[in-house]
C-alpha atoms as a PDB file:
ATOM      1  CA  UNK A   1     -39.670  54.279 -40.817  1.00  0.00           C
ATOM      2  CA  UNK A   2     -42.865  52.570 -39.427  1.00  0.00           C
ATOM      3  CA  UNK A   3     -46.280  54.821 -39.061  1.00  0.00           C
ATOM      4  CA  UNK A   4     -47.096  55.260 -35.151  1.00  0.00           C
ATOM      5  CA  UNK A   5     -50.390  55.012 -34.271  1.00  0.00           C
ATOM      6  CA  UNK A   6     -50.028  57.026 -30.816  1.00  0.00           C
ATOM      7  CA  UNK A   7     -51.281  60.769 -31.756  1.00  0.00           C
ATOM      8  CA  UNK A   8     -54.342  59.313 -33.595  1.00  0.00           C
ATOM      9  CA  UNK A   9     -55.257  57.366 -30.395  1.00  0.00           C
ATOM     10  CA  UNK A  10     -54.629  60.225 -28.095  1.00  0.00           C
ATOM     11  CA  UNK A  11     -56.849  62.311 -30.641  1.00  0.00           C
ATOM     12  CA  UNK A  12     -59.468  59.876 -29.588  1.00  0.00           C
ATOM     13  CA  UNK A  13     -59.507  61.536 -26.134  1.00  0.00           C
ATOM     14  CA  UNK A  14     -62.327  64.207 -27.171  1.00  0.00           C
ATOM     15  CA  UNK A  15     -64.494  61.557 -27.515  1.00  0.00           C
ATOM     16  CA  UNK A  16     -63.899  60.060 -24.150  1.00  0.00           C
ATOM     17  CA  UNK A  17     -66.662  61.802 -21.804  1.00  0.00           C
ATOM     18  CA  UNK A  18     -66.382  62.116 -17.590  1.00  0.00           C
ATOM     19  CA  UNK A  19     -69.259  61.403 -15.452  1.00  0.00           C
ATOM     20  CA  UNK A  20     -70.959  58.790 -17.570  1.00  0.00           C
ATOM     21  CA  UNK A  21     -73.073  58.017 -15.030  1.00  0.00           C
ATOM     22  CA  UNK A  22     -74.398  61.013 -14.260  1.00  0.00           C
ATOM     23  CA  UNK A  23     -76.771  63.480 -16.004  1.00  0.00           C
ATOM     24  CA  UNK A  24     -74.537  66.463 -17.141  1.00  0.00           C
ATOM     25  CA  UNK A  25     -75.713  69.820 -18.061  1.00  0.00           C
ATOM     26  CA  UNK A  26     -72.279  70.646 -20.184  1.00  0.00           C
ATOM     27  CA  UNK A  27     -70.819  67.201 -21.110  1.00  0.00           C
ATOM     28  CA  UNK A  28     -67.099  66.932 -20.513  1.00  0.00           C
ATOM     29  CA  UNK A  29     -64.632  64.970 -22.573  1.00  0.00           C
ATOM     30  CA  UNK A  30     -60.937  63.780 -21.397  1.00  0.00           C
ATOM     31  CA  UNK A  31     -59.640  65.968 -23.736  1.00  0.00           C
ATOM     32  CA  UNK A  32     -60.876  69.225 -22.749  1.00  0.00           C
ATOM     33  CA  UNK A  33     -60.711  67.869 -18.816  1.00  0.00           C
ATOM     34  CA  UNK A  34     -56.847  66.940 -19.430  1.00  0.00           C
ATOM     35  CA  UNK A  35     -56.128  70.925 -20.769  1.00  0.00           C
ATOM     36  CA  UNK A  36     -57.827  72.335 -17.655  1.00  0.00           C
ATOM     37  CA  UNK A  37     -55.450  70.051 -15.113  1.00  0.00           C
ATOM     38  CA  UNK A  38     -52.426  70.966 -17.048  1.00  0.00           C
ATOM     39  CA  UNK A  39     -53.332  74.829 -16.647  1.00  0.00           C
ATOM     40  CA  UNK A  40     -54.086  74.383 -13.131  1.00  0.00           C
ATOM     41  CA  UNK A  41     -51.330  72.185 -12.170  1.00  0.00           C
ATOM     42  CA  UNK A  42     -49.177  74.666 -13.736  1.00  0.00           C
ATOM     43  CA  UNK A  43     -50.698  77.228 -11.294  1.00  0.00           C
ATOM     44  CA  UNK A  44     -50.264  74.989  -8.530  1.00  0.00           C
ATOM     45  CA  UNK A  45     -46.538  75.332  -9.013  1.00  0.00           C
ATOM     46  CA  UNK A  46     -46.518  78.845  -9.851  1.00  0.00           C
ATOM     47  CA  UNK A  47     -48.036  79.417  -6.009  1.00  0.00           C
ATOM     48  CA  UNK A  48     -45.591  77.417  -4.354  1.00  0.00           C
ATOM     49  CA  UNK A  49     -42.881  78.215  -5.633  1.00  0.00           C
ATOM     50  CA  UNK A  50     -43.245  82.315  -5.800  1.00  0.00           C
ATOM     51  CA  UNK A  51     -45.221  81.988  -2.335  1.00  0.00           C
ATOM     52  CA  UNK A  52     -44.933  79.416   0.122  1.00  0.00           C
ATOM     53  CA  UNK A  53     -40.938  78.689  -0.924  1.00  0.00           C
ATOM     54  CA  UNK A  54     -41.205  75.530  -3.231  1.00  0.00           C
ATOM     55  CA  UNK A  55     -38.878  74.416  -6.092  1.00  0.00           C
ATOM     56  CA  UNK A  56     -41.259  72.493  -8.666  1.00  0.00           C
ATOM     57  CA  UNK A  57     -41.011  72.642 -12.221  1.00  0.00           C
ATOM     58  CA  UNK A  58     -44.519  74.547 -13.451  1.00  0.00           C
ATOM     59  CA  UNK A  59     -43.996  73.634 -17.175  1.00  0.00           C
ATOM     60  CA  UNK A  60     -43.768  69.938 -16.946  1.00  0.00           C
ATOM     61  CA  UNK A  61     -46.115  69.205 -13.965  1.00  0.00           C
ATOM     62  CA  UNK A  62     -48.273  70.677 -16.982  1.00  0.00           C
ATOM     63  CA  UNK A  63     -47.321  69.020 -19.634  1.00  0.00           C
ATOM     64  CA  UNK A  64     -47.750  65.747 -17.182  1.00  0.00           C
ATOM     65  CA  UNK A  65     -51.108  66.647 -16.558  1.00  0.00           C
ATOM     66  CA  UNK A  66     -51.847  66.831 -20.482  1.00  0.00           C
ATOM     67  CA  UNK A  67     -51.744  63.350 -20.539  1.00  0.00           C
ATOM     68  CA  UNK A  68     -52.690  62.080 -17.350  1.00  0.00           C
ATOM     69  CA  UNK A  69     -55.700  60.163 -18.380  1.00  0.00           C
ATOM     70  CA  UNK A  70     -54.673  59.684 -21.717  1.00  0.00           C
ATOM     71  CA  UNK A  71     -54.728  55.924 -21.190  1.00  0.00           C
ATOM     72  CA  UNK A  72     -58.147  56.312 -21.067  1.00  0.00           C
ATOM     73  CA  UNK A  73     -58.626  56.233 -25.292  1.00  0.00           C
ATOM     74  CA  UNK A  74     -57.881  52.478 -24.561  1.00  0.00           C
ATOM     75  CA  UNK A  75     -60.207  51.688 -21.171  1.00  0.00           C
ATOM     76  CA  UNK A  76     -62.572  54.339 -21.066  1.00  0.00           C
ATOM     77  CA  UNK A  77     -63.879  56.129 -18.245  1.00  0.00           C
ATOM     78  CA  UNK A  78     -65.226  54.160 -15.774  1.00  0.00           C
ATOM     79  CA  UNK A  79     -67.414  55.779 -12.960  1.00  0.00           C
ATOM     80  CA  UNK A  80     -65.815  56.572  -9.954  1.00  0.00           C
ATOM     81  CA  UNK A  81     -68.736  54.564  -7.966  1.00  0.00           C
ATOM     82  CA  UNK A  82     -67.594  51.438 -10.042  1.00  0.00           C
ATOM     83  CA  UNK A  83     -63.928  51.765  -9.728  1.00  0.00           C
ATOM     84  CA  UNK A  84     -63.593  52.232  -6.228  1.00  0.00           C
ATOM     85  CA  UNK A  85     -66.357  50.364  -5.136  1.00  0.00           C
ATOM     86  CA  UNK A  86     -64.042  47.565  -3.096  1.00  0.00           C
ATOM     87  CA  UNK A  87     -59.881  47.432  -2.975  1.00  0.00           C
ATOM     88  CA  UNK A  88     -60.292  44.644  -5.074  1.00  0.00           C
ATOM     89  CA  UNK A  89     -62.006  46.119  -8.430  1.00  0.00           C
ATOM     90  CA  UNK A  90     -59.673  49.512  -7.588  1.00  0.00           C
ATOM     91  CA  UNK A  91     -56.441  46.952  -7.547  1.00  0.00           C
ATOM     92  CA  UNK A  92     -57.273  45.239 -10.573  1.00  0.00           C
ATOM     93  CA  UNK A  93     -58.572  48.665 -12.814  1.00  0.00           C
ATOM     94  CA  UNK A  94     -54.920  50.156 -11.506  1.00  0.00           C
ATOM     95  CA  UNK A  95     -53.433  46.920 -13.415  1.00  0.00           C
ATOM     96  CA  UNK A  96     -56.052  47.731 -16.533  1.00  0.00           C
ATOM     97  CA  UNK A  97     -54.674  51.417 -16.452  1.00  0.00           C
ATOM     98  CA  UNK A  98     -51.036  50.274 -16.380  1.00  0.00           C
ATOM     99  CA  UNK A  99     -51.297  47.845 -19.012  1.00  0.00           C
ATOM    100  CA  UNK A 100     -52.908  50.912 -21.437  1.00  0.00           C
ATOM    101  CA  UNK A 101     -50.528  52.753 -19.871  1.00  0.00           C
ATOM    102  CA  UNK A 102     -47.567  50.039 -21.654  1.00  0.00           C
ATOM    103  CA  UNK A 103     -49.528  49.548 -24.464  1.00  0.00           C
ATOM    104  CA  UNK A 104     -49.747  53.258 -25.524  1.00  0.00           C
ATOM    105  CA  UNK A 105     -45.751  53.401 -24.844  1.00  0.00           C
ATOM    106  CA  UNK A 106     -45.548  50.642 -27.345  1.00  0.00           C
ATOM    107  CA  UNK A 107     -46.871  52.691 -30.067  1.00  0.00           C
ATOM    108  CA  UNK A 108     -44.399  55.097 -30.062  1.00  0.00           C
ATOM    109  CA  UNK A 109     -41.180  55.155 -32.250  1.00  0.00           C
ATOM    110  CA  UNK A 110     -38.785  53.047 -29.745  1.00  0.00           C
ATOM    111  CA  UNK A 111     -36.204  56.193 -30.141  1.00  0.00           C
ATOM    112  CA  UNK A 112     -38.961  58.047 -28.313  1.00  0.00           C
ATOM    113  CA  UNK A 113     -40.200  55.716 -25.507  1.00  0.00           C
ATOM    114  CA  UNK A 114     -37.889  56.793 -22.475  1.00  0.00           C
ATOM    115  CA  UNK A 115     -38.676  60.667 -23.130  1.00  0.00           C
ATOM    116  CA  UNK A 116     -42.293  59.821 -23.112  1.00  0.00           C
ATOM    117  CA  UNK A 117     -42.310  57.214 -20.099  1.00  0.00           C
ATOM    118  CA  UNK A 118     -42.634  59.717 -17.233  1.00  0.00           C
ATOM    119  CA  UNK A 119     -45.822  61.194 -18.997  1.00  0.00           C
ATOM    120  CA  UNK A 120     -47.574  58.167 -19.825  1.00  0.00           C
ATOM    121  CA  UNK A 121     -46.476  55.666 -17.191  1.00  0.00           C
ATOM    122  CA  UNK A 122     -47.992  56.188 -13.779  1.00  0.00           C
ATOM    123  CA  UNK A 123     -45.242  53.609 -12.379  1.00  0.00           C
ATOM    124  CA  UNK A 124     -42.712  55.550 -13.383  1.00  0.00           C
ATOM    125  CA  UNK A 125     -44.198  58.682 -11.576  1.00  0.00           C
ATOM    126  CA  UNK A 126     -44.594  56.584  -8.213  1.00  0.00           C
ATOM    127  CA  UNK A 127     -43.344  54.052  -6.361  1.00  0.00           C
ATOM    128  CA  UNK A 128     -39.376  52.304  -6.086  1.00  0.00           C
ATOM    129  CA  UNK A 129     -38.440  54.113  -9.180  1.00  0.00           C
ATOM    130  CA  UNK A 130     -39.560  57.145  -9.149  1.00  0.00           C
ATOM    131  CA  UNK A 131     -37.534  59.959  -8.515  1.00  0.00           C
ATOM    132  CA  UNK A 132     -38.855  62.334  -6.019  1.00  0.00           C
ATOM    133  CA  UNK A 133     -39.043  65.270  -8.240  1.00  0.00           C
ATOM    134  CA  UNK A 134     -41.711  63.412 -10.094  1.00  0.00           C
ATOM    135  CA  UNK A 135     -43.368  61.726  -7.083  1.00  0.00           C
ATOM    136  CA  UNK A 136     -43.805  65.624  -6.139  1.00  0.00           C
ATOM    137  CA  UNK A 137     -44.936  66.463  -9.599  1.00  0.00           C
ATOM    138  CA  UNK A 138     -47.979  63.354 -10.172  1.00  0.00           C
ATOM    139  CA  UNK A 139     -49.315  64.666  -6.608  1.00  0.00           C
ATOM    140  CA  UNK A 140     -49.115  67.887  -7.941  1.00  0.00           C
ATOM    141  CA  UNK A 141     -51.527  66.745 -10.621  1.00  0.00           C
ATOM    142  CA  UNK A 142     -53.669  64.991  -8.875  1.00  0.00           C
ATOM    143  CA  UNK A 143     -54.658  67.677  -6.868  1.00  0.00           C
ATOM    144  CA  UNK A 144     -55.143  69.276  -9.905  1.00  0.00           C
ATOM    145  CA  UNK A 145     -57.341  66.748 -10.893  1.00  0.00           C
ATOM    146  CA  UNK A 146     -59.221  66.898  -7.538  1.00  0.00           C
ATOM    147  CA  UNK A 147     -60.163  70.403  -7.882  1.00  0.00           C
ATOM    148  CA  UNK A 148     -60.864  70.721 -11.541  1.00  0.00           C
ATOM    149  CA  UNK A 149     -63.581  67.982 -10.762  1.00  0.00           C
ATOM    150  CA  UNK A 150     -64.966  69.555  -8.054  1.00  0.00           C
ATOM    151  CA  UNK A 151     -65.152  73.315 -10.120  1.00  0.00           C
ATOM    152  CA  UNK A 152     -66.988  71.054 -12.756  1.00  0.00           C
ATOM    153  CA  UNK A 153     -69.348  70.276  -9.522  1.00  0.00           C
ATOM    154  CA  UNK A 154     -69.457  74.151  -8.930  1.00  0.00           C
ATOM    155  CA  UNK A 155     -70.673  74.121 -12.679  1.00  0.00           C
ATOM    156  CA  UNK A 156     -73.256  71.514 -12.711  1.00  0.00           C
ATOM    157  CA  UNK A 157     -74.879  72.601  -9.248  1.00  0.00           C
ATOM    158  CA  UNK A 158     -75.071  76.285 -10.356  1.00  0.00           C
ATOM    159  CA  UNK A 159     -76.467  75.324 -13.333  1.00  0.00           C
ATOM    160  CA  UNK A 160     -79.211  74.028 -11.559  1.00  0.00           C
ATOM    161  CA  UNK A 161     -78.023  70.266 -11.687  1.00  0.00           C
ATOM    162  CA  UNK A 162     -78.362  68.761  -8.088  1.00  0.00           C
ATOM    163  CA  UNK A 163     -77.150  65.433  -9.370  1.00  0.00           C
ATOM    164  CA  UNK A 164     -73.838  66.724  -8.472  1.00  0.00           C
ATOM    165  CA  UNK A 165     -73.903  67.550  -4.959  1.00  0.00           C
ATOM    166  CA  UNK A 166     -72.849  63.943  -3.658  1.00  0.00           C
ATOM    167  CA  UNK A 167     -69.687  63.919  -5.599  1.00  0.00           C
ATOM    168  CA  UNK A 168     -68.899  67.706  -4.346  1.00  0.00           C
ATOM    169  CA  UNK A 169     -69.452  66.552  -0.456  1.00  0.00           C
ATOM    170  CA  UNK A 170     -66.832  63.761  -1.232  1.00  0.00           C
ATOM    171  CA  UNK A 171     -64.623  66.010  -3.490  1.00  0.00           C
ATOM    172  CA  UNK A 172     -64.506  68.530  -1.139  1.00  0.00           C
ATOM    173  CA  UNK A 173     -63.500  65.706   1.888  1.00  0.00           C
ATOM    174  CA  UNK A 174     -60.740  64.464  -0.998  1.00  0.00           C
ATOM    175  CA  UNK A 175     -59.460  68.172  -1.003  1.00  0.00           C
ATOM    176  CA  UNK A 176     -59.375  68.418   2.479  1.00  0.00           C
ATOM    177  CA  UNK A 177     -57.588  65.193   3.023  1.00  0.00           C
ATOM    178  CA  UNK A 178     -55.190  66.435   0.075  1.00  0.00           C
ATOM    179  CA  UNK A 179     -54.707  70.566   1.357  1.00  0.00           C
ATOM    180  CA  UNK A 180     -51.464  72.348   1.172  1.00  0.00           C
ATOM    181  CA  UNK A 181     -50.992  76.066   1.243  1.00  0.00           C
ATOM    182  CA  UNK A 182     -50.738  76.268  -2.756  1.00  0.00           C
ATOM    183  CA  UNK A 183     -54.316  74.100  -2.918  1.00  0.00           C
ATOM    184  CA  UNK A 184     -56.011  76.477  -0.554  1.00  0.00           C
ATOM    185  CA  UNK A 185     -54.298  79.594  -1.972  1.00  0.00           C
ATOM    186  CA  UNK A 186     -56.448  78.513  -5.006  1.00  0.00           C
ATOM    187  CA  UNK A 187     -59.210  77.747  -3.475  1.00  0.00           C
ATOM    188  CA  UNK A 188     -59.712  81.185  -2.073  1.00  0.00           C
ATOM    189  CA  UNK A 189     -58.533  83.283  -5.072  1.00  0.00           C
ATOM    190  CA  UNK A 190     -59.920  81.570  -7.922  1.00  0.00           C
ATOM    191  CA  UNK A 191     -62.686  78.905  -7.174  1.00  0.00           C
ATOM    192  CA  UNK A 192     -65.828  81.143  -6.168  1.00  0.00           C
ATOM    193  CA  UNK A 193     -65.440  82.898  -9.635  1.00  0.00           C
ATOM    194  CA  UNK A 194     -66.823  79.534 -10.698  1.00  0.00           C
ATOM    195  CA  UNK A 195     -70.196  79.842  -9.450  1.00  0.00           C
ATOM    196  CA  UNK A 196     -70.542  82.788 -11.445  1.00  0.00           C
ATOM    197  CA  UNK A 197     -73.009  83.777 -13.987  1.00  0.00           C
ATOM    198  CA  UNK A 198     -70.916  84.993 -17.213  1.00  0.00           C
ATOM    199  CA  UNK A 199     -71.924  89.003 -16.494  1.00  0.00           C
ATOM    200  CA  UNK A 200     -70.737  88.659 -13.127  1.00  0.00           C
ATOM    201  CA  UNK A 201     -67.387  87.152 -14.254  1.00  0.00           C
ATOM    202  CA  UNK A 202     -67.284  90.038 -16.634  1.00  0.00           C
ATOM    203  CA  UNK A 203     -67.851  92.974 -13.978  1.00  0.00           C
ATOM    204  CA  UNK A 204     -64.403  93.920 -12.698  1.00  0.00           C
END
């Protein structure tokens, strides 16, 4: 039986920090980023299904999240200012991603590929052969994504750290562009508590 580097890779992704570009109060890594999607993406589908009537699976659309940047031990993160800074750079990082994407599938144990394919490969969760249950479940995550980055704005700006009011006017335009009842269900209950000072969290 051959050794598989894959786990020791994905450990990597505590070293893998967010915002490089910007001057962060609390650093962030990919790995600690990547546990708060999965719990919120698993809330996501806890909302819609008990309240607004949808039939998602909760458990894997967080276990997808867990490794939704995960191909980022290989490329990094770049900034978001970089990456979508014309359709042309976006188009060819999106190849970059895939191709860590393949190349962390390629570690694996080949008996293990296909059950690890819809978590690793974003092709696979979108586009002409995807099944809809997981085209529902990656935008599930995403707007996971887009709202744990914008609480991390919450964070920063509370904190005192104006650097990150830019990317919260855009995030919040992204989560307006992206809003469904389970997003803004959320958004109501849960996201104000971020602004908080840890005795205020505490008081009830």
């Amino acid at each position: 039986m051959l050794p598989s580097h894959f786990f020791a890779n994905l450990a990597r992704m505590r070293l893998i920090y967010r915002w490089p570009l910007m001057r962060n109060i609390q650093p962030e890594n990919i790995a600690e980023h990547s546990l708060q999607v999965a719990m919120v993406a698993h809330a996501l589908g806890v909302i819609s299904n008990r309240l607004f009537g949808g039939n998602v699976d909760a458990n894997r659309a967080a276990v997808m999240a867990l490794y939704h940047d995960s191909s980022e031990v290989l490329t990094g993160d770049l900034p978001t200012p970089v990456k979508y800074f014309n359709p042309e750079i976006a188009r060819e990082y999106k190849k970059i991603e895939l191709a860590a994407e393949q190349r962390l599938l390629g570690m694996l144990p080949p008996e293990l590929i296909e059950d690890f394919r819809p978590l690793l490969d974003s092709g696979a969760q979108s586009g002409a052969q995807a099944s809809p249950e997981d085209e529902t479940l990656a935008r599930l995550v995403k707007d996971a994504d887009t709202l744990c980055a914008y609480t991390k704005c919450l964070e920063e700006i509370n904190a005192g750290n104006r650097e990150f009011e830019p990317a919260r006017k855009r995030l919040e335009q992204m989560l307006d562009a992206r809003m469904n009842p389970a997003m803004r269900y959320f958004i109501e209950v849960f996201v104000a508590s971020f602004s908080l000072p840890l005795d205020e969290l505490n008081a009830h």
